[in-house]
PDB file of N, CA and C in Angstrom:
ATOM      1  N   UNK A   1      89.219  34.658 126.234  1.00  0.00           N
ATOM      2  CA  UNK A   1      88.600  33.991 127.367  1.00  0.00           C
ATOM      3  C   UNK A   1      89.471  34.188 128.611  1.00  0.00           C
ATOM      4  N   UNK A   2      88.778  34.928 129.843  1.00  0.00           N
ATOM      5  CA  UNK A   2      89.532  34.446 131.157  1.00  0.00           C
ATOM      6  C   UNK A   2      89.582  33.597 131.979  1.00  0.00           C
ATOM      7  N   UNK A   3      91.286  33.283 132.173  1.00  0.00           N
ATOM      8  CA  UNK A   3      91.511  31.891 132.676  1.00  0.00           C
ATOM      9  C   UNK A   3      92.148  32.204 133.690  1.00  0.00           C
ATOM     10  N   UNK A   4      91.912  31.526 134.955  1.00  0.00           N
ATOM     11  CA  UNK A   4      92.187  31.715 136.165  1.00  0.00           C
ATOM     12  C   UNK A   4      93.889  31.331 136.770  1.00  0.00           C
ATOM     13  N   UNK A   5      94.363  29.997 135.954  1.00  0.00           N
ATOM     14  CA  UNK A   5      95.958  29.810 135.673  1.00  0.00           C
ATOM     15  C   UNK A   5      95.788  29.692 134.523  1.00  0.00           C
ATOM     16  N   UNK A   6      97.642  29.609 134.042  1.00  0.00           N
ATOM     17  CA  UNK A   6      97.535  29.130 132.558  1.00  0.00           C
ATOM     18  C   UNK A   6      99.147  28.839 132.300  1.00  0.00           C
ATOM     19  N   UNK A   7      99.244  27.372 131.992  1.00  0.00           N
ATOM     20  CA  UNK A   7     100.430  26.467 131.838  1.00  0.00           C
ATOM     21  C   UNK A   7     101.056  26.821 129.933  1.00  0.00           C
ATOM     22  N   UNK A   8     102.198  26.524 130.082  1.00  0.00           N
ATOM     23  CA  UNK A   8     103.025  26.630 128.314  1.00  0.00           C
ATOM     24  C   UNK A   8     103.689  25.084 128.796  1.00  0.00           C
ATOM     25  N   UNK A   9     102.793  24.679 127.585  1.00  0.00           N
ATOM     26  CA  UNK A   9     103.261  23.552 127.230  1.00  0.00           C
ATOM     27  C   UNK A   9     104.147  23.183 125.618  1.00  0.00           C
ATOM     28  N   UNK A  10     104.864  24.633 125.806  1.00  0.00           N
ATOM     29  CA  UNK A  10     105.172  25.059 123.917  1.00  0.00           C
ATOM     30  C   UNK A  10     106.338  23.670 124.032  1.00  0.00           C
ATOM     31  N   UNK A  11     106.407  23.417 122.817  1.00  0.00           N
ATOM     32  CA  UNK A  11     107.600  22.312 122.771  1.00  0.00           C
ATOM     33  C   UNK A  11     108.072  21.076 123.573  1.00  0.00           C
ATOM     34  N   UNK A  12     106.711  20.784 124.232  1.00  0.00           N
ATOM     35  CA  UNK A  12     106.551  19.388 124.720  1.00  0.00           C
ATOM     36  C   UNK A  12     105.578  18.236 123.911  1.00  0.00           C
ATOM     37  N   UNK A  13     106.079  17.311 123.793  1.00  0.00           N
ATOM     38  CA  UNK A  13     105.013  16.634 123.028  1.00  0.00           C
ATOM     39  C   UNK A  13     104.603  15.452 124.302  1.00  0.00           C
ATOM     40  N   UNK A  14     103.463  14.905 123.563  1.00  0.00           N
ATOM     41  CA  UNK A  14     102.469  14.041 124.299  1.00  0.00           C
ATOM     42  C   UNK A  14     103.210  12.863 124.954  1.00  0.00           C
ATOM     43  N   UNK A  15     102.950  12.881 126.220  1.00  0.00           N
ATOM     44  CA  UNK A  15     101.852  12.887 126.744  1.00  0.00           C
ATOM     45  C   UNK A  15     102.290  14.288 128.170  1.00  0.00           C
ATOM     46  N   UNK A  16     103.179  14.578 127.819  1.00  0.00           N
ATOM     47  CA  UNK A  16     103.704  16.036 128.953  1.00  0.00           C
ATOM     48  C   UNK A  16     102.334  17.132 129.070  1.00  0.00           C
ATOM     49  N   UNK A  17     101.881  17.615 127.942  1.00  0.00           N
ATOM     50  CA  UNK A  17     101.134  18.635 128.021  1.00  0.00           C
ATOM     51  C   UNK A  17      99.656  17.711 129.139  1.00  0.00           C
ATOM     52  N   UNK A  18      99.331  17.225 128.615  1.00  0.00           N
ATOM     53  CA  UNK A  18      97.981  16.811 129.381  1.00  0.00           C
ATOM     54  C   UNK A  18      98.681  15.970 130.722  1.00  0.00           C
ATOM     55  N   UNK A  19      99.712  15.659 131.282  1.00  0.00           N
ATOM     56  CA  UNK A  19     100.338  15.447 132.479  1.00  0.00           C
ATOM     57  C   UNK A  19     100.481  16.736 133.397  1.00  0.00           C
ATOM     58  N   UNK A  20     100.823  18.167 132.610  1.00  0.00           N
ATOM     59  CA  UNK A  20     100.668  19.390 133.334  1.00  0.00           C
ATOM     60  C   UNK A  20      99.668  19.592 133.481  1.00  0.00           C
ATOM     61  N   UNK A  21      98.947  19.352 132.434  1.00  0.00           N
ATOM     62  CA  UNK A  21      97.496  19.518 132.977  1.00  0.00           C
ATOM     63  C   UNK A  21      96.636  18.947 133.836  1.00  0.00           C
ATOM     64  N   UNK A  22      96.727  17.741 133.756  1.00  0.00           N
ATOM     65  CA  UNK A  22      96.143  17.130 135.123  1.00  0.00           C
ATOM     66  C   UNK A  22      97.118  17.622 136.821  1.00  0.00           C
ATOM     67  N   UNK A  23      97.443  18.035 136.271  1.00  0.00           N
ATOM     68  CA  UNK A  23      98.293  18.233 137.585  1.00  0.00           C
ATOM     69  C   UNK A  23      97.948  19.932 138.143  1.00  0.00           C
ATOM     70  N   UNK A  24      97.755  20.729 137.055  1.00  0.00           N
ATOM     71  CA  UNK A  24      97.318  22.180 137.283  1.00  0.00           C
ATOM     72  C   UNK A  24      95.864  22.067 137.828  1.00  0.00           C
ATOM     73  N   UNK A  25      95.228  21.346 137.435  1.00  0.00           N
ATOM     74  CA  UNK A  25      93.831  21.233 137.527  1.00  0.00           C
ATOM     75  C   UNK A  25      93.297  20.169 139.124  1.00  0.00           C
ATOM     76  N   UNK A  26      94.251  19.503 139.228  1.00  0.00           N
ATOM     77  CA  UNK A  26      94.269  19.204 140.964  1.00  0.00           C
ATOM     78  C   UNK A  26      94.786  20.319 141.563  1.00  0.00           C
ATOM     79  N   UNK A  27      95.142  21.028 141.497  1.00  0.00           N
ATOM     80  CA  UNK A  27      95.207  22.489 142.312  1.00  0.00           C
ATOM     81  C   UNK A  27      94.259  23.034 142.041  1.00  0.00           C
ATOM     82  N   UNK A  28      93.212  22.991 141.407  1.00  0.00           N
ATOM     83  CA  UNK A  28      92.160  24.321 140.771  1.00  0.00           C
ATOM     84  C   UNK A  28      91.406  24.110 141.900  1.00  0.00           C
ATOM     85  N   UNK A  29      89.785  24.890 141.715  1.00  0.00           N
ATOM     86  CA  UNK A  29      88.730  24.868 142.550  1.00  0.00           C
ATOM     87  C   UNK A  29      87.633  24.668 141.657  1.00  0.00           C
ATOM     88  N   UNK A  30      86.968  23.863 142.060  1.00  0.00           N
ATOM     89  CA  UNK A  30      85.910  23.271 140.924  1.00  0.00           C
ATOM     90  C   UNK A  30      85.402  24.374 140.006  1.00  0.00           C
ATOM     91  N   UNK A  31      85.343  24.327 138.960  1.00  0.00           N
ATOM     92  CA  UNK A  31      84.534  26.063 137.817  1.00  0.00           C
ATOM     93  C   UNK A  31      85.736  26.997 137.646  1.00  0.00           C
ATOM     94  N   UNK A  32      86.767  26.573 137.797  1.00  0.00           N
ATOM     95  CA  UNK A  32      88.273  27.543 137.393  1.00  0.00           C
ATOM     96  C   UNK A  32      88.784  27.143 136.229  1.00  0.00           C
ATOM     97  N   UNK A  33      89.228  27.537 135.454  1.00  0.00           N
ATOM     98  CA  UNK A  33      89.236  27.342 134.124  1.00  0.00           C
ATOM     99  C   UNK A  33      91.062  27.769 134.052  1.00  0.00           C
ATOM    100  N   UNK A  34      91.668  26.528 133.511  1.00  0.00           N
ATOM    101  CA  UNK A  34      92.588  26.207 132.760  1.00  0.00           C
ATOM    102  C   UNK A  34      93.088  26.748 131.718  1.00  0.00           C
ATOM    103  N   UNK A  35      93.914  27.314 131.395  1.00  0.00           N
ATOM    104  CA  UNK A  35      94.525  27.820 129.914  1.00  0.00           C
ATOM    105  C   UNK A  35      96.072  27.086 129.492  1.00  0.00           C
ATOM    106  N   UNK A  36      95.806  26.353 128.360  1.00  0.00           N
ATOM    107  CA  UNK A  36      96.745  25.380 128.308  1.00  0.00           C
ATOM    108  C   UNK A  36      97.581  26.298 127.106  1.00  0.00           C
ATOM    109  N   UNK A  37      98.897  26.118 126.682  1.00  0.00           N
ATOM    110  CA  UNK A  37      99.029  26.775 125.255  1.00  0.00           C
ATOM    111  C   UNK A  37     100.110  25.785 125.144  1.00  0.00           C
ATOM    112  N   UNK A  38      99.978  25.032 123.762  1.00  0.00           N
ATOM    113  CA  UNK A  38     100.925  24.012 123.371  1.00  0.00           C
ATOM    114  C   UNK A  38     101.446  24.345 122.097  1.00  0.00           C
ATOM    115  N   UNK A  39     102.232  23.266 121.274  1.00  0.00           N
ATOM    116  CA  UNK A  39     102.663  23.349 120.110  1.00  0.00           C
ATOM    117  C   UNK A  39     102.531  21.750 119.897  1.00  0.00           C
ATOM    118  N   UNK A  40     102.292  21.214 120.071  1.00  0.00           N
ATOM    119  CA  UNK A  40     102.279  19.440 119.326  1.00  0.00           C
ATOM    120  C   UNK A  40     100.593  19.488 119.001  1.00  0.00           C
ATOM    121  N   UNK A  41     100.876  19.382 117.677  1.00  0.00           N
ATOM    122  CA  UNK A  41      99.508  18.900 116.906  1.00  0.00           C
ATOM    123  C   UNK A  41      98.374  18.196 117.374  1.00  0.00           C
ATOM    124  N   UNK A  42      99.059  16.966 118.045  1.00  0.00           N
ATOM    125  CA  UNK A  42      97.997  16.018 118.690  1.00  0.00           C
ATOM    126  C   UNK A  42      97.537  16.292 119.741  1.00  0.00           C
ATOM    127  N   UNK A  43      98.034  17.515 120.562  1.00  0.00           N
ATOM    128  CA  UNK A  43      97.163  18.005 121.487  1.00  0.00           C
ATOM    129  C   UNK A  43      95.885  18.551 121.281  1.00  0.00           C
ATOM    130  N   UNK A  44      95.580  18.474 120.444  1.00  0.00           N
ATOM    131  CA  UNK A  44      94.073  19.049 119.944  1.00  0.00           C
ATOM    132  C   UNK A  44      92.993  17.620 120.106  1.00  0.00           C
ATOM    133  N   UNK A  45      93.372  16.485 119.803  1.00  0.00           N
ATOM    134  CA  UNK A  45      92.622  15.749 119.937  1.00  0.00           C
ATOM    135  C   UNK A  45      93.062  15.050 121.259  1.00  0.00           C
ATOM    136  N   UNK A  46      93.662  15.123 121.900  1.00  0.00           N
ATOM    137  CA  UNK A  46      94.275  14.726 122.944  1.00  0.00           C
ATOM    138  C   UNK A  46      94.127  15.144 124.157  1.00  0.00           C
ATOM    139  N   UNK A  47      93.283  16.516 124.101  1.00  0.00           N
ATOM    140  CA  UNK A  47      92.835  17.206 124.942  1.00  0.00           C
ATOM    141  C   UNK A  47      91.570  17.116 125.226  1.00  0.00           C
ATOM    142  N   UNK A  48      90.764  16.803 123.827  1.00  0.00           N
ATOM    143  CA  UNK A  48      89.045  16.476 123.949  1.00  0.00           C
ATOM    144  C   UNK A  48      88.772  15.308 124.427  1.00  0.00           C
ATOM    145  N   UNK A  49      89.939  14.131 124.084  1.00  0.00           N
ATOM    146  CA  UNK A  49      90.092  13.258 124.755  1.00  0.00           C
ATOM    147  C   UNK A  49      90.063  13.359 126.625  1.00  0.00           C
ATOM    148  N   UNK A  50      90.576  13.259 126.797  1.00  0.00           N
ATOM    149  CA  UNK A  50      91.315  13.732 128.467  1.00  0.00           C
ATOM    150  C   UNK A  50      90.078  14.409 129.223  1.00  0.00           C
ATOM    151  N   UNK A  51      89.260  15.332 128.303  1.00  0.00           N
ATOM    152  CA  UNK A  51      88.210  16.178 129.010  1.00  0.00           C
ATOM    153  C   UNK A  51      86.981  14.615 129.189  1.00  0.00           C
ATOM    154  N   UNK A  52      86.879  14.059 128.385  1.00  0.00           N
ATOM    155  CA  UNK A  52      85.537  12.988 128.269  1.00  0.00           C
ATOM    156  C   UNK A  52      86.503  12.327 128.969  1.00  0.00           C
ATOM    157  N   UNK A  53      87.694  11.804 129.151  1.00  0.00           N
ATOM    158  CA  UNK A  53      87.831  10.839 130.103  1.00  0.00           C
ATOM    159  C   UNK A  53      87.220  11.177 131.834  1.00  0.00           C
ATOM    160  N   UNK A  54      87.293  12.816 132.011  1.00  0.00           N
ATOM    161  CA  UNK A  54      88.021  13.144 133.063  1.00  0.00           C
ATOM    162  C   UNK A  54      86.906  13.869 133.714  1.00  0.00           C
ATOM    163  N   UNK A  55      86.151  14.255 132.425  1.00  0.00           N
ATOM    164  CA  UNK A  55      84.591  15.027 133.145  1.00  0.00           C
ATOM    165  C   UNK A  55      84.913  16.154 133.197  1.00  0.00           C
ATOM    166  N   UNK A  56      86.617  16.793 132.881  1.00  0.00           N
ATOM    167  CA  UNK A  56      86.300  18.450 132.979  1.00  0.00           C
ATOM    168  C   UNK A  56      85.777  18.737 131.706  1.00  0.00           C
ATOM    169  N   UNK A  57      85.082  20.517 131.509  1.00  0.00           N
ATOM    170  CA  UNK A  57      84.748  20.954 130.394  1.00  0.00           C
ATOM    171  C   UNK A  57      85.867  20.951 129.299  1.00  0.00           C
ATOM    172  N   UNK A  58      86.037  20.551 128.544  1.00  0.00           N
ATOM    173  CA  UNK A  58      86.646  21.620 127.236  1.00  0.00           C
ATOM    174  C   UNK A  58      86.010  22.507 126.615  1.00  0.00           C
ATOM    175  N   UNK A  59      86.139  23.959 126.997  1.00  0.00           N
ATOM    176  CA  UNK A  59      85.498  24.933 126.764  1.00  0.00           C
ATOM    177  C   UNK A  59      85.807  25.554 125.054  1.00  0.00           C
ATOM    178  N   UNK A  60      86.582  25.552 124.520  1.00  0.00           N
ATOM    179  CA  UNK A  60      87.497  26.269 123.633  1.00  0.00           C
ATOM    180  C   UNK A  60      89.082  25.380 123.064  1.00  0.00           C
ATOM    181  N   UNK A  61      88.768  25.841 122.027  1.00  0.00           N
ATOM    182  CA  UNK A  61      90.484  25.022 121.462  1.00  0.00           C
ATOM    183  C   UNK A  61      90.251  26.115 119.878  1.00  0.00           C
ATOM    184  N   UNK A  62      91.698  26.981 120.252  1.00  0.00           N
ATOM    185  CA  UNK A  62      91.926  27.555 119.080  1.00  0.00           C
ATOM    186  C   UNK A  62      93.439  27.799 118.593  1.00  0.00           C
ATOM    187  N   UNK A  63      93.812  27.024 117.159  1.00  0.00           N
ATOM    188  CA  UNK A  63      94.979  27.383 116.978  1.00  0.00           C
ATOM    189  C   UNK A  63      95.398  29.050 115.993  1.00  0.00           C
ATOM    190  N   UNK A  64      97.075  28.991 116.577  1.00  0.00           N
ATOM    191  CA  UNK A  64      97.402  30.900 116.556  1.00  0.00           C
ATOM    192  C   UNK A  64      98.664  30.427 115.666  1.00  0.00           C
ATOM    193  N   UNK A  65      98.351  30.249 114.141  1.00  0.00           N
ATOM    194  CA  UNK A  65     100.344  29.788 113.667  1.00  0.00           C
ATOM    195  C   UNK A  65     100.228  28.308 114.198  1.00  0.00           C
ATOM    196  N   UNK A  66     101.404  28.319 114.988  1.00  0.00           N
ATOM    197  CA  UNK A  66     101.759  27.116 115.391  1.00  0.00           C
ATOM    198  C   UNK A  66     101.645  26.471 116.849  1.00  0.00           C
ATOM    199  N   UNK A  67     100.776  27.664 117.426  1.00  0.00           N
ATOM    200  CA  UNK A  67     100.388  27.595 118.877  1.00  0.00           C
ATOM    201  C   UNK A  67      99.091  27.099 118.745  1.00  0.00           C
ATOM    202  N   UNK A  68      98.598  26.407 120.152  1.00  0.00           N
ATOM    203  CA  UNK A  68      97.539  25.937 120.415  1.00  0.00           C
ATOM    204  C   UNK A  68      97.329  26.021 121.380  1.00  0.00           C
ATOM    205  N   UNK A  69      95.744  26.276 121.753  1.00  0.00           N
ATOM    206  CA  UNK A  69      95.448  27.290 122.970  1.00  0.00           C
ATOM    207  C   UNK A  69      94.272  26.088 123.425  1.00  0.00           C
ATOM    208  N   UNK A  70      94.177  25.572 124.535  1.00  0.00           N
ATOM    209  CA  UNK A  70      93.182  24.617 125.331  1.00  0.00           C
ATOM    210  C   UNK A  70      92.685  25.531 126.220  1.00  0.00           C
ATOM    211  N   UNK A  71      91.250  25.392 126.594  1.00  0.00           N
ATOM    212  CA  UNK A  71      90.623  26.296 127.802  1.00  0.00           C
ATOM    213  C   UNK A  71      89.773  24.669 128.515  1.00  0.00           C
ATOM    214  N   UNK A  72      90.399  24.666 129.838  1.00  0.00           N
ATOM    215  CA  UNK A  72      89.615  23.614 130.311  1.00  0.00           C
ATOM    216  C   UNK A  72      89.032  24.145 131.987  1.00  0.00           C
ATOM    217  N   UNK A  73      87.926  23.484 132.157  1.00  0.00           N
ATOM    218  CA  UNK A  73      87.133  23.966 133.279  1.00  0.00           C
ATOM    219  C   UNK A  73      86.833  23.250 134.166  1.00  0.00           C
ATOM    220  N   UNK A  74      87.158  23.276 135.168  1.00  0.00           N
ATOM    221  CA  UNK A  74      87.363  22.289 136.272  1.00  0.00           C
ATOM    222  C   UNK A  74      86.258  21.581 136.719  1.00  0.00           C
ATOM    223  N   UNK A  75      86.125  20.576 136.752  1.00  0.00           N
ATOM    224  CA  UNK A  75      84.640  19.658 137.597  1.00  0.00           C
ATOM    225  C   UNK A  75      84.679  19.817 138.084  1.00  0.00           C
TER     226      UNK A  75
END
């Protein structure tokens, strides 16, 4: 998937990764799409979370090993 930025959130745990992310995504332009890549487990649900809080899309969530890849799309 192409993503317009894209943050490493490898080896941060919660609540850091979705703090970069809200923060990458106030820079975006509405329909720009986010590429998150983490390593803490609970970012997977933590992210679908955050999208229904927040109204952006969560487009995609796929884990690689021990990486985890978020695609989020800007409201």
């Amino acid at each position: 998937m192409e993503a317009h930025k894209e943050i490493d959130t490898r080896g941060m745990n919660c609540p850091l990764p979705i703090l970069k992310a809200k923060k990458a995504l106030a820079d975006m332009a509405s329909g720009q799409v986010l590429k998150v890549v983490a390593t803490d487990p609970s970012s997977t649900r933590d992210f679908q979370a955050f999208a229904k809080q927040t109204g952006n899309d969560l487009l995609e969530q796929t884990a690689n090993g021990g990486e985890l890849v978020h695609y989020l799309k800007r409201r």
